[in-house]
N, C-alpha and C. Protein backbone atom coordinates (compact mmCIF):
# COMPACT_ATOMS: atom_id res chain seq x y z
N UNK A 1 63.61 91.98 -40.88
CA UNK A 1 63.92 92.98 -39.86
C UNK A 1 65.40 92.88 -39.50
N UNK A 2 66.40 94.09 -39.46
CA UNK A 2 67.53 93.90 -39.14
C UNK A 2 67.68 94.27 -37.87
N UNK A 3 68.64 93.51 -37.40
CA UNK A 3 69.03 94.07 -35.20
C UNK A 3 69.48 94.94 -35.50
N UNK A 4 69.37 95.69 -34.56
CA UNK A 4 70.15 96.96 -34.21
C UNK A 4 70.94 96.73 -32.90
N UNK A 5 71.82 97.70 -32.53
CA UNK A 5 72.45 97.73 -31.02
C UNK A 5 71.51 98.04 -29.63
N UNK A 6 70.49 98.96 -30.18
CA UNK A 6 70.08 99.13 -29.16
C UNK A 6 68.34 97.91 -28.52
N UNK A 7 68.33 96.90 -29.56
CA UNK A 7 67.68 96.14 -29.81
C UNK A 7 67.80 95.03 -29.00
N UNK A 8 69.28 94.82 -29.39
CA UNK A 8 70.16 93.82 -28.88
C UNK A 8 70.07 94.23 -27.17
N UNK A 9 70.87 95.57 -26.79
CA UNK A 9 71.05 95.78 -25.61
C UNK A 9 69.80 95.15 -24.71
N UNK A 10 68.64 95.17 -25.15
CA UNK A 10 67.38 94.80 -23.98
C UNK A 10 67.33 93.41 -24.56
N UNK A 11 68.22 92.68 -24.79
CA UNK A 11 68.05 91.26 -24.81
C UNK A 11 69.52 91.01 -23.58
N UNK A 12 69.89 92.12 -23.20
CA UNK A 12 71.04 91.38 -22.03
C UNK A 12 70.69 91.88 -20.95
N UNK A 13 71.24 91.16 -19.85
CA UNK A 13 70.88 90.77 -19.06
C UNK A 13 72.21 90.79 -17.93
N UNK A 14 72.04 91.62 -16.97
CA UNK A 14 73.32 91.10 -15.75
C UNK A 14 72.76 91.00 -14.79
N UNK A 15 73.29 90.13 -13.92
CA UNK A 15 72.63 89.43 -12.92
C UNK A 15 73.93 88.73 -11.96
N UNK A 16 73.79 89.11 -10.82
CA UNK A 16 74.72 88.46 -9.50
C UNK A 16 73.90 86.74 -9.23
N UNK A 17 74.89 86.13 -9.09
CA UNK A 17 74.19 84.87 -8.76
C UNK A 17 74.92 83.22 -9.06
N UNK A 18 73.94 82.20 -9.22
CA UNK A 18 74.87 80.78 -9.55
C UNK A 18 74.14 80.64 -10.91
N UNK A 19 75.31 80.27 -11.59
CA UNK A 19 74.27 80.23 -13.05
C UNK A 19 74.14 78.95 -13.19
N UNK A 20 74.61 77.70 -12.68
CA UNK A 20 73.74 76.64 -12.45
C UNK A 20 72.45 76.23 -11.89
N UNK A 21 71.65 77.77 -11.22
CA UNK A 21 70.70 77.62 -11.20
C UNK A 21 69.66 78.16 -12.44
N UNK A 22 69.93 78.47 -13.18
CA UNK A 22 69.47 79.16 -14.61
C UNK A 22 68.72 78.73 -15.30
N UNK A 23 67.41 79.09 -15.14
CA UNK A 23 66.10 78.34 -16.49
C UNK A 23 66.37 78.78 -17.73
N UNK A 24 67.45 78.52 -18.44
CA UNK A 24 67.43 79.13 -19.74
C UNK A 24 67.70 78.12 -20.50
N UNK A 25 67.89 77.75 -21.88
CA UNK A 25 68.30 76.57 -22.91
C UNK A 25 69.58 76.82 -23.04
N UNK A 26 70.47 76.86 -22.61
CA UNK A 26 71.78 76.81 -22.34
C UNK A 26 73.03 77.77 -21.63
N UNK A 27 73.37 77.15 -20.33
CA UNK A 27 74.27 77.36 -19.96
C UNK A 27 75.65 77.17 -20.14
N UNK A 28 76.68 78.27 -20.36
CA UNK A 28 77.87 78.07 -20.74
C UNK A 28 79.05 77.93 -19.63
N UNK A 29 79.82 76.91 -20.03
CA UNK A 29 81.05 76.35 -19.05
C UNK A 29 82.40 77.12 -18.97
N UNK A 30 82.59 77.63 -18.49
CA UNK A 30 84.29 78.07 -18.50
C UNK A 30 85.02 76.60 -18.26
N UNK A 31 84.89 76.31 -19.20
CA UNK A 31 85.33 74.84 -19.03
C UNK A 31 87.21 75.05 -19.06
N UNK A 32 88.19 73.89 -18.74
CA UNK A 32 89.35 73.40 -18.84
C UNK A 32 89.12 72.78 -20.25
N UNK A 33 90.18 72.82 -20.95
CA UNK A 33 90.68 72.06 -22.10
C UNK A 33 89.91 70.30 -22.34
N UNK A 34 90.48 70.05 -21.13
CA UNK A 34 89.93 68.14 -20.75
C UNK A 34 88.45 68.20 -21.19
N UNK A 35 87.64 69.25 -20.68
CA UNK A 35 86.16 69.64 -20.48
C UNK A 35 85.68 68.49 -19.66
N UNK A 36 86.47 67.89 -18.52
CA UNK A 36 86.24 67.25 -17.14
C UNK A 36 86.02 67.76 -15.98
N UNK A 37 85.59 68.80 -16.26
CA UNK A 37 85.85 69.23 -14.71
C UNK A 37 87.09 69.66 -14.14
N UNK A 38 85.98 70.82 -13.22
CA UNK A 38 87.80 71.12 -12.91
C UNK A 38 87.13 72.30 -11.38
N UNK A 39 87.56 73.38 -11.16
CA UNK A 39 87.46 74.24 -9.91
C UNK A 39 86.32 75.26 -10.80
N UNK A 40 86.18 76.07 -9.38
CA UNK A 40 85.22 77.43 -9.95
C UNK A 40 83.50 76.84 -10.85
N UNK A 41 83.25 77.43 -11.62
CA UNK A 41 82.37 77.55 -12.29
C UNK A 41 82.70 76.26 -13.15
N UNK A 42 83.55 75.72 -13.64
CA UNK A 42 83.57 73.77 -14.06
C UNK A 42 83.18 73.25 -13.10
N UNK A 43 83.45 73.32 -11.96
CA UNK A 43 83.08 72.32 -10.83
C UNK A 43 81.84 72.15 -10.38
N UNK A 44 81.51 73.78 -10.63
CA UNK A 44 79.93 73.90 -9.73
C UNK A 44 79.06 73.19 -10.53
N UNK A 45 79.17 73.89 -12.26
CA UNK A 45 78.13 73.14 -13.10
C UNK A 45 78.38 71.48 -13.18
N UNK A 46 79.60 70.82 -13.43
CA UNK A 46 79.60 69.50 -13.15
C UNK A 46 78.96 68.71 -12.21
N UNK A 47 78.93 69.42 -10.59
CA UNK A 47 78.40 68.80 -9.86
C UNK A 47 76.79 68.97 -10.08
N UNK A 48 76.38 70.28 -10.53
CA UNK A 48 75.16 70.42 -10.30
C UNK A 48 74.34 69.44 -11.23
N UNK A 49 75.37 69.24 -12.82
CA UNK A 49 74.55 68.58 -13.79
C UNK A 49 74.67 67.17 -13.61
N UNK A 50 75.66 66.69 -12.49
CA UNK A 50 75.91 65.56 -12.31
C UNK A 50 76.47 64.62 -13.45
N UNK A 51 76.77 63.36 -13.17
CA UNK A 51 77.46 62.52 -13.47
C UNK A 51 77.57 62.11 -14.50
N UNK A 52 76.48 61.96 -15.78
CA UNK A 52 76.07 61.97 -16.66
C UNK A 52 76.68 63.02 -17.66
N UNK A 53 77.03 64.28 -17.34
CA UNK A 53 77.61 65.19 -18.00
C UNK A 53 79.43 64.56 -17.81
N UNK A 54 80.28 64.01 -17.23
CA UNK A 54 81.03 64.01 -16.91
C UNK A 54 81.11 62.83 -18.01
N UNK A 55 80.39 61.66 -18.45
CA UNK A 55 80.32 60.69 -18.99
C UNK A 55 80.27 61.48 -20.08
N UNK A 56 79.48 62.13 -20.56
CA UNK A 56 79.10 62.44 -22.38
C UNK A 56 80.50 63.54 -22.46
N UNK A 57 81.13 64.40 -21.80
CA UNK A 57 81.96 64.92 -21.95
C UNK A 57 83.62 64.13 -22.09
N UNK A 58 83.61 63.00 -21.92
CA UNK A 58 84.35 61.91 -21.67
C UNK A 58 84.56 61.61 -22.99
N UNK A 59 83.69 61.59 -24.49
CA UNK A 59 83.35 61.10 -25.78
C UNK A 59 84.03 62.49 -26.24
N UNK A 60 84.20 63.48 -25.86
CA UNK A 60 84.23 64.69 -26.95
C UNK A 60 85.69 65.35 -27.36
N UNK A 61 86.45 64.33 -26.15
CA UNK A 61 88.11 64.56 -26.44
C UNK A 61 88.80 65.78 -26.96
N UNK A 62 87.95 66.81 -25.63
CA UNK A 62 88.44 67.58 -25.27
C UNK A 62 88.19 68.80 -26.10
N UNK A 63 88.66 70.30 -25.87
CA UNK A 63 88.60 71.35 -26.94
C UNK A 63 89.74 72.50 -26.53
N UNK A 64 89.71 73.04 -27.44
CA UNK A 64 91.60 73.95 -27.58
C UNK A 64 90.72 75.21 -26.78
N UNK A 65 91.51 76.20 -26.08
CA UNK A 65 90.90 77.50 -26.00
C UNK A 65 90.40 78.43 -27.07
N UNK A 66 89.27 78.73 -26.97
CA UNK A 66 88.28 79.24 -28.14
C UNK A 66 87.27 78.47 -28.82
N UNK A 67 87.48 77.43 -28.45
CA UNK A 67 86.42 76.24 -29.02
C UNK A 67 85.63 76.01 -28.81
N UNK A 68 84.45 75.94 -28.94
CA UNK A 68 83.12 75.53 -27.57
C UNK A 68 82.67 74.04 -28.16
N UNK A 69 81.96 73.21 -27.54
CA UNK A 69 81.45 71.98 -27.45
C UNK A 69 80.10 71.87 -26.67
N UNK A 70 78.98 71.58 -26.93
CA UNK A 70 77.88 71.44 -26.42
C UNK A 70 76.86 70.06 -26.16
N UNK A 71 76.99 70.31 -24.62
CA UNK A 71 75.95 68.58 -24.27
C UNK A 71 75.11 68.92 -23.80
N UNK A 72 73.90 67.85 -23.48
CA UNK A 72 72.80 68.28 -22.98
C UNK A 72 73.08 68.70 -21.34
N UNK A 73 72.16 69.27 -20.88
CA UNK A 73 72.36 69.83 -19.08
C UNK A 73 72.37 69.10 -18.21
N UNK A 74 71.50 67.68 -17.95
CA UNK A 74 71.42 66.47 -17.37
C UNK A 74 70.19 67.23 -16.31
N UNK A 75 70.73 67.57 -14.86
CA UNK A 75 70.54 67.47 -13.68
C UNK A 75 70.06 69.08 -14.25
N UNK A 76 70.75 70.15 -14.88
CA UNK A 76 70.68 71.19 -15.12
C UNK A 76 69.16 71.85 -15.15
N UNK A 77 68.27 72.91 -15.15
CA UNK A 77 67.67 72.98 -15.28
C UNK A 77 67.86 73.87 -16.66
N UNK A 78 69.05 74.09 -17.27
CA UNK A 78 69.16 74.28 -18.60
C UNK A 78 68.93 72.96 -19.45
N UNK A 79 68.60 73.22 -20.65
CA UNK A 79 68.77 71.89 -21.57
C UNK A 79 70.24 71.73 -22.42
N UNK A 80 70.95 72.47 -22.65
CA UNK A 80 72.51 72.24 -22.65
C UNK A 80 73.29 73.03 -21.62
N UNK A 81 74.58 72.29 -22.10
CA UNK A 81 75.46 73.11 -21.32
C UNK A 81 76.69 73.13 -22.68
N UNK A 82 77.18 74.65 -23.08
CA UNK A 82 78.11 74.94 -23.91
C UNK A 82 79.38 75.10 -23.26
N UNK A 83 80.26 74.43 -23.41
CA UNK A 83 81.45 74.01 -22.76
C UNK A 83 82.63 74.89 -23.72
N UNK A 84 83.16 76.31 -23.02
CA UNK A 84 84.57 76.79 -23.76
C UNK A 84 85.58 76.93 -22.82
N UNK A 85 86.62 76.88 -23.43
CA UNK A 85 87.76 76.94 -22.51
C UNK A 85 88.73 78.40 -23.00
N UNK A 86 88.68 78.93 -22.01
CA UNK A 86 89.20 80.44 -22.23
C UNK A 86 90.20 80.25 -21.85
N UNK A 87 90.91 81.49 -22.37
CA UNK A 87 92.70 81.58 -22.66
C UNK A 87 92.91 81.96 -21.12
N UNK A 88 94.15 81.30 -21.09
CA UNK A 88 95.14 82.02 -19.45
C UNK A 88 95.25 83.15 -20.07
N UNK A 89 95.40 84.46 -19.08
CA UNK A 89 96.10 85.30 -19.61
C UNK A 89 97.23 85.50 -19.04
N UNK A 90 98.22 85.61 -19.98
CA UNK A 90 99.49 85.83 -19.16
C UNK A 90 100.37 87.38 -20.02
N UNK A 91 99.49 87.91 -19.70
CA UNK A 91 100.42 89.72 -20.06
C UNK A 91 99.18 90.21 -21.55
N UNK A 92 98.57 89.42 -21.95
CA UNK A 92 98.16 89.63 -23.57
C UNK A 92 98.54 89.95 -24.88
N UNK A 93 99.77 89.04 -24.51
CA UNK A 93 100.96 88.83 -25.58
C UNK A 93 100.87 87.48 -26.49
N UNK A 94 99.97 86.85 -26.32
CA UNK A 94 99.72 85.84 -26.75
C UNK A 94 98.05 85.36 -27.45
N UNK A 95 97.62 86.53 -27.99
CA UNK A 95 96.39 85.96 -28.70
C UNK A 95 95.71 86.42 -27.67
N UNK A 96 95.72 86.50 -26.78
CA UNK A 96 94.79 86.16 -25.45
C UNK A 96 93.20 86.54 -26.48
N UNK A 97 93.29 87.94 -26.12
CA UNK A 97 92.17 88.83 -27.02
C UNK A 97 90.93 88.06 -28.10
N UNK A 98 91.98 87.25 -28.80
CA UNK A 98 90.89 86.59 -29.93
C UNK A 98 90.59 85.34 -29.31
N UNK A 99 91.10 84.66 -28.50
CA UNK A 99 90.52 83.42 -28.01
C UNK A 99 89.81 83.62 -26.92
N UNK A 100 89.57 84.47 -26.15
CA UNK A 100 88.47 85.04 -26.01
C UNK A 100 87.35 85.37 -26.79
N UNK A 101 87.36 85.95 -27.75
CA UNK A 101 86.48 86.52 -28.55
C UNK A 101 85.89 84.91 -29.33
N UNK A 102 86.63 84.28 -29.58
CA UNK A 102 86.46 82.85 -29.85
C UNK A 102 85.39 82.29 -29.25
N UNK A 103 86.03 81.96 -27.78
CA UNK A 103 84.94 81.29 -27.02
C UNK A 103 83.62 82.14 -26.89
N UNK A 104 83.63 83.51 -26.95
CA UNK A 104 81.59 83.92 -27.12
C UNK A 104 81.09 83.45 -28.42
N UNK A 105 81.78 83.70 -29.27
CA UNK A 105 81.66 83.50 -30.88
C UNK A 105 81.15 82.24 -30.77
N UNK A 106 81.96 81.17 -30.55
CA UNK A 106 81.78 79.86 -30.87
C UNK A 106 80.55 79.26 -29.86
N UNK A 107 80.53 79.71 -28.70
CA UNK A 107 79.24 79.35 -27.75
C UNK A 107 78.30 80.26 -28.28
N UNK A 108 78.18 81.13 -29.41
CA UNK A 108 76.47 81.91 -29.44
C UNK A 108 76.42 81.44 -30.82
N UNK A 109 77.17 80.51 -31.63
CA UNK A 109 77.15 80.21 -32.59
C UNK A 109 76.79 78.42 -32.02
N UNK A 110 76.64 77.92 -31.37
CA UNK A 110 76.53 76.57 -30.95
C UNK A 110 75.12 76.92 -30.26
N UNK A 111 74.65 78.16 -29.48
CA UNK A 111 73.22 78.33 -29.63
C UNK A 111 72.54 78.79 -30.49
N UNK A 112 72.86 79.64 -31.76
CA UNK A 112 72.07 79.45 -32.54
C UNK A 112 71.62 78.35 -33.44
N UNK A 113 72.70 77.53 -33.63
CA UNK A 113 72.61 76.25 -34.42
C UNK A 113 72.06 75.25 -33.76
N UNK A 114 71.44 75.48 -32.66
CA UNK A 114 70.49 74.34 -31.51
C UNK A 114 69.43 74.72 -31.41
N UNK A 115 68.99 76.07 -31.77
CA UNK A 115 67.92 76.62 -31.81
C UNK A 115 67.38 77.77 -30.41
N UNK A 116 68.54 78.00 -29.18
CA UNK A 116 68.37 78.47 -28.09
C UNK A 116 67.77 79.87 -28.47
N UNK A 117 66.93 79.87 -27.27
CA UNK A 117 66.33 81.42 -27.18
C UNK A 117 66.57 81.95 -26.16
N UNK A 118 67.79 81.56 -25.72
CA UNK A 118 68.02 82.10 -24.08
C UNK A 118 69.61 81.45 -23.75
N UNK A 119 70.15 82.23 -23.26
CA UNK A 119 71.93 81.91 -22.77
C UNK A 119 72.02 82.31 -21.77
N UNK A 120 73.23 81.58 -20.90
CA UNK A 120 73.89 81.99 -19.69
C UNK A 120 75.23 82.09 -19.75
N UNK A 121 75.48 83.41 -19.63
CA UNK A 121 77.62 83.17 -19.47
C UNK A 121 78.04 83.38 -17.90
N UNK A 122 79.15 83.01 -17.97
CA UNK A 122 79.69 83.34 -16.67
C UNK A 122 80.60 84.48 -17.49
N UNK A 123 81.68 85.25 -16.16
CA UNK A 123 82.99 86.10 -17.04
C UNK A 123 83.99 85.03 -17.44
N UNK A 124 84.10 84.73 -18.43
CA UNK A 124 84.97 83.30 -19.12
C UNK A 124 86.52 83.81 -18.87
N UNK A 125 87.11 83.21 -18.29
CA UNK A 125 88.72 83.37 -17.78
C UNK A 125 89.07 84.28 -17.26
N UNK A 126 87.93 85.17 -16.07
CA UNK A 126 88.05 86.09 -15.27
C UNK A 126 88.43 85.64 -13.76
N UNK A 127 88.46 84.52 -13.44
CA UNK A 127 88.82 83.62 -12.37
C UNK A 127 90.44 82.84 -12.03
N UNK A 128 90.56 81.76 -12.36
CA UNK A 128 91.98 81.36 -11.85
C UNK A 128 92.98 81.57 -13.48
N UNK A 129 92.10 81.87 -14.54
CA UNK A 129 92.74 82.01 -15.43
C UNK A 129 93.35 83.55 -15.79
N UNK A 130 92.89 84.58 -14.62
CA UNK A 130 93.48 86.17 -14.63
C UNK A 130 93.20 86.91 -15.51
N UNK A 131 92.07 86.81 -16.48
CA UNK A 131 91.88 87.47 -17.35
C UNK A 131 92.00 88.94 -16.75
N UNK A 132 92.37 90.41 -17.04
CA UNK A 132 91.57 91.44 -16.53
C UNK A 132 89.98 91.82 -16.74
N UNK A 133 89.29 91.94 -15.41
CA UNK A 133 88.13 91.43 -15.77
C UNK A 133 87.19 92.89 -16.37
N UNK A 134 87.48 94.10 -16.68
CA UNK A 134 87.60 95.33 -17.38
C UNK A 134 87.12 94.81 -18.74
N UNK A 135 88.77 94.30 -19.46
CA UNK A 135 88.84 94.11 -20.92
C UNK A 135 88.01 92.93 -21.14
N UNK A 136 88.14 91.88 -20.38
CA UNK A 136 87.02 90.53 -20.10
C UNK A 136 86.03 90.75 -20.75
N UNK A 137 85.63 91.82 -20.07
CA UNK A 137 83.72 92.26 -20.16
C UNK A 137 83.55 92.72 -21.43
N UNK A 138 84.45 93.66 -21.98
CA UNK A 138 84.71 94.61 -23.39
C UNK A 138 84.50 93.54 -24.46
N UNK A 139 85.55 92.54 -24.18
CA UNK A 139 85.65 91.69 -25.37
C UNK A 139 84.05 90.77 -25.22
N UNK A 140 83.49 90.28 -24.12
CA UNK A 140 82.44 89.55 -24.01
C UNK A 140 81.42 90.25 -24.47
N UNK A 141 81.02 91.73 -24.08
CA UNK A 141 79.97 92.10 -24.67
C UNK A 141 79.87 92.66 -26.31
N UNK A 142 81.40 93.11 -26.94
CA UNK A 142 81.31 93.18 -28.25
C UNK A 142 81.03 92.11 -28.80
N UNK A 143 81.57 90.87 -28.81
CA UNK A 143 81.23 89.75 -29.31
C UNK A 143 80.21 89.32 -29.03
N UNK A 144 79.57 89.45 -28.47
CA UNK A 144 78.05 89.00 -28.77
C UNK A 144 77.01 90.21 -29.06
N UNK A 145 77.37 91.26 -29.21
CA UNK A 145 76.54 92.06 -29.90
C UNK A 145 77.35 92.15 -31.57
N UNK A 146 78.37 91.59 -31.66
CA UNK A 146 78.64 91.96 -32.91
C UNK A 146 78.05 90.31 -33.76
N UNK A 147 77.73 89.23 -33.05
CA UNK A 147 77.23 87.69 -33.83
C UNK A 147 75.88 88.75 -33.65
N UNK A 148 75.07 89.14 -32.71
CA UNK A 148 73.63 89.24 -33.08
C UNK A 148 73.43 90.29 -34.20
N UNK A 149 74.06 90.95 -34.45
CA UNK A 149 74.24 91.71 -35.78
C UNK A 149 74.48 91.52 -36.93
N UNK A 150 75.38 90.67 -36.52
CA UNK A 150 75.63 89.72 -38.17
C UNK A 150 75.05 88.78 -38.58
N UNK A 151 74.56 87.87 -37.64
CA UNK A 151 73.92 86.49 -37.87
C UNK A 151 72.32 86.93 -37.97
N UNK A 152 71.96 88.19 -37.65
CA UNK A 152 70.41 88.76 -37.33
C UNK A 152 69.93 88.18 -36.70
N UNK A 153 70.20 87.76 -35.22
CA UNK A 153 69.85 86.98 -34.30
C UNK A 153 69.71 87.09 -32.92
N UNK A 154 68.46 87.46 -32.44
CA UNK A 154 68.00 88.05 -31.70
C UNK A 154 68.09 86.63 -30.25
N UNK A 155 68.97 86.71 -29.22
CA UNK A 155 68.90 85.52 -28.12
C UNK A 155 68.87 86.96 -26.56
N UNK A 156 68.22 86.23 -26.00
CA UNK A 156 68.05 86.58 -24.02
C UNK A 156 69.77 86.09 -23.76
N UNK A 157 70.22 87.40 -23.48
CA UNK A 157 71.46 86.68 -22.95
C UNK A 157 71.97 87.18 -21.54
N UNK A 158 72.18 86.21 -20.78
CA UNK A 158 72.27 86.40 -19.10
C UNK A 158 73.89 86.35 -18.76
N UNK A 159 74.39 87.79 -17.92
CA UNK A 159 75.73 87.48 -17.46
C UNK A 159 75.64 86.84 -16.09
N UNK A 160 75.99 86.06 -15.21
CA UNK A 160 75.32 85.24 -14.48
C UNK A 160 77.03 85.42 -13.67
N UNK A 161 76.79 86.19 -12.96
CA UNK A 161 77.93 86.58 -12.14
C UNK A 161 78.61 86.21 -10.67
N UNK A 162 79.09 85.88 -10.56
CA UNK A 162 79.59 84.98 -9.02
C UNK A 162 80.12 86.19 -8.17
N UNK A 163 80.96 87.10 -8.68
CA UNK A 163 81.38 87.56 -7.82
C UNK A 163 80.77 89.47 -7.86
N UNK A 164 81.32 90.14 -6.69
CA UNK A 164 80.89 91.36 -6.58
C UNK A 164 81.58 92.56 -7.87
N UNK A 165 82.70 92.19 -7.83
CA UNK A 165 83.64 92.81 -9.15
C UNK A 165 82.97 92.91 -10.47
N UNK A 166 83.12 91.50 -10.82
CA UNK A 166 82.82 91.08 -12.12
C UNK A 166 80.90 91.99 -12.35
N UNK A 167 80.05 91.29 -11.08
CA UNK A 167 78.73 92.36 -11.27
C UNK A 167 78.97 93.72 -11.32
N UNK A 168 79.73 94.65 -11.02
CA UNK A 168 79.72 95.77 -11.06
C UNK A 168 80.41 96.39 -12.39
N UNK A 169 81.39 95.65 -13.01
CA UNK A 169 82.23 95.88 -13.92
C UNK A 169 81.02 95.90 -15.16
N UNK A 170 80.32 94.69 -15.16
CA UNK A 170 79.33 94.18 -16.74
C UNK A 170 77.79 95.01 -16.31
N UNK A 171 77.57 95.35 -15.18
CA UNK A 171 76.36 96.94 -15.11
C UNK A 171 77.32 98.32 -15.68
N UNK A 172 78.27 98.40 -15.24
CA UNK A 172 78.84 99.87 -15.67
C UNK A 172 79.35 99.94 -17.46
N UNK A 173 79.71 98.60 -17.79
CA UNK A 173 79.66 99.06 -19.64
C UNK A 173 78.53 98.57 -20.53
N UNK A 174 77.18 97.99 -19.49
CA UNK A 174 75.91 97.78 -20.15
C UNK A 174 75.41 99.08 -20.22
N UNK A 175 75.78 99.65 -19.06
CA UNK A 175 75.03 101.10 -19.17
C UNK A 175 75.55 102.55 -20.13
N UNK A 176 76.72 101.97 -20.08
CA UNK A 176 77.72 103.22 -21.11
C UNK A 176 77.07 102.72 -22.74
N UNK A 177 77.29 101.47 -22.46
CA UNK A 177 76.37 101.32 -23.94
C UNK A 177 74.83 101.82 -24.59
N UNK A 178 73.93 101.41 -23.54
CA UNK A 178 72.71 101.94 -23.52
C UNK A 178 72.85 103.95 -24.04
């Protein structure tokens, strides 16, 4: 059976909320480079998964922007947590675009190779890193409808949104898509 787009579309999911509270098999980190912790959505999931995540992330010496890295959830009520570190943006003169596209790529490619049937993103470098959170969403939702197309791989995927913006921005181009 091949995916289609509109197949895909009722496997996503937007949702206002903490995505450290998330029953799914993996939650993804807008992690820092270090992948130690750090503010925002690093901090929350660190604290939530506790201490233990801070230790196994300690072994993995770190990842470039676009890279993802995956540990188990600990405290999480996910069973991993996929750790990427999204690009600053500073004008989008600098790659920005594909290292973005990177980090969905490489986190829905680190759940398929774990076997997940279920994801959580946050908006990855829509926070202190300035992404515009418009193009943010564009690049987040092509890239993962363009891996479930190619890879024929059907995952539940949750935008797990903190703020009021970012929810309104990822309902208005779920629906232009539909």
């Amino acid at each position: 059976m091949s995916v289609n787009k509109s197949t895909i579309l009722q496997h996503i999911y937007i949702q206002k909320g903490d995505i450290t509270k998330m029953e799914v098999d993996a939650i993804v980190n807008a992690a820092n480079p270090s992948l130690l912790g750090g503010g925002g959505v690093d901090g929350a999931i660190h604290r939530a998964a506790g201490p233990q995540l801070l230790e196994e992330c300690r072994t993995l010496g770190g990842a470039q922007p676009g890279e993802a890295k995956i540990t188990k959830g600990y405290r999480l009520k996910a069973k991993y947590v996929i750790h990427t570190p999204g690009p600053v943006y500073r004008g989008g003169k600098y790659n920005e675009a594909s290292i973005l596209q990177n980090s969905y790529y490489n986190s829905m490619r680190l759940a398929k190779e774990n076997h997940c049937t279920s994801i959580a993103f946050p908006a990855i470098s829509t926070g202190v890193y300035g992404y515009p959170k418009d193009e943010a969403c564009r690049i987040a939702l092509s890239t993962i409808i363009e891996f479930m197309e190619k890879e024929n791989f059907i995952i539940d995927v949750y935008f797990v949104l903190f703020d009021d913006e970012n929810y309104a921005v990822y309902k208005k181009h779920v629906q232009e898509l539909s």
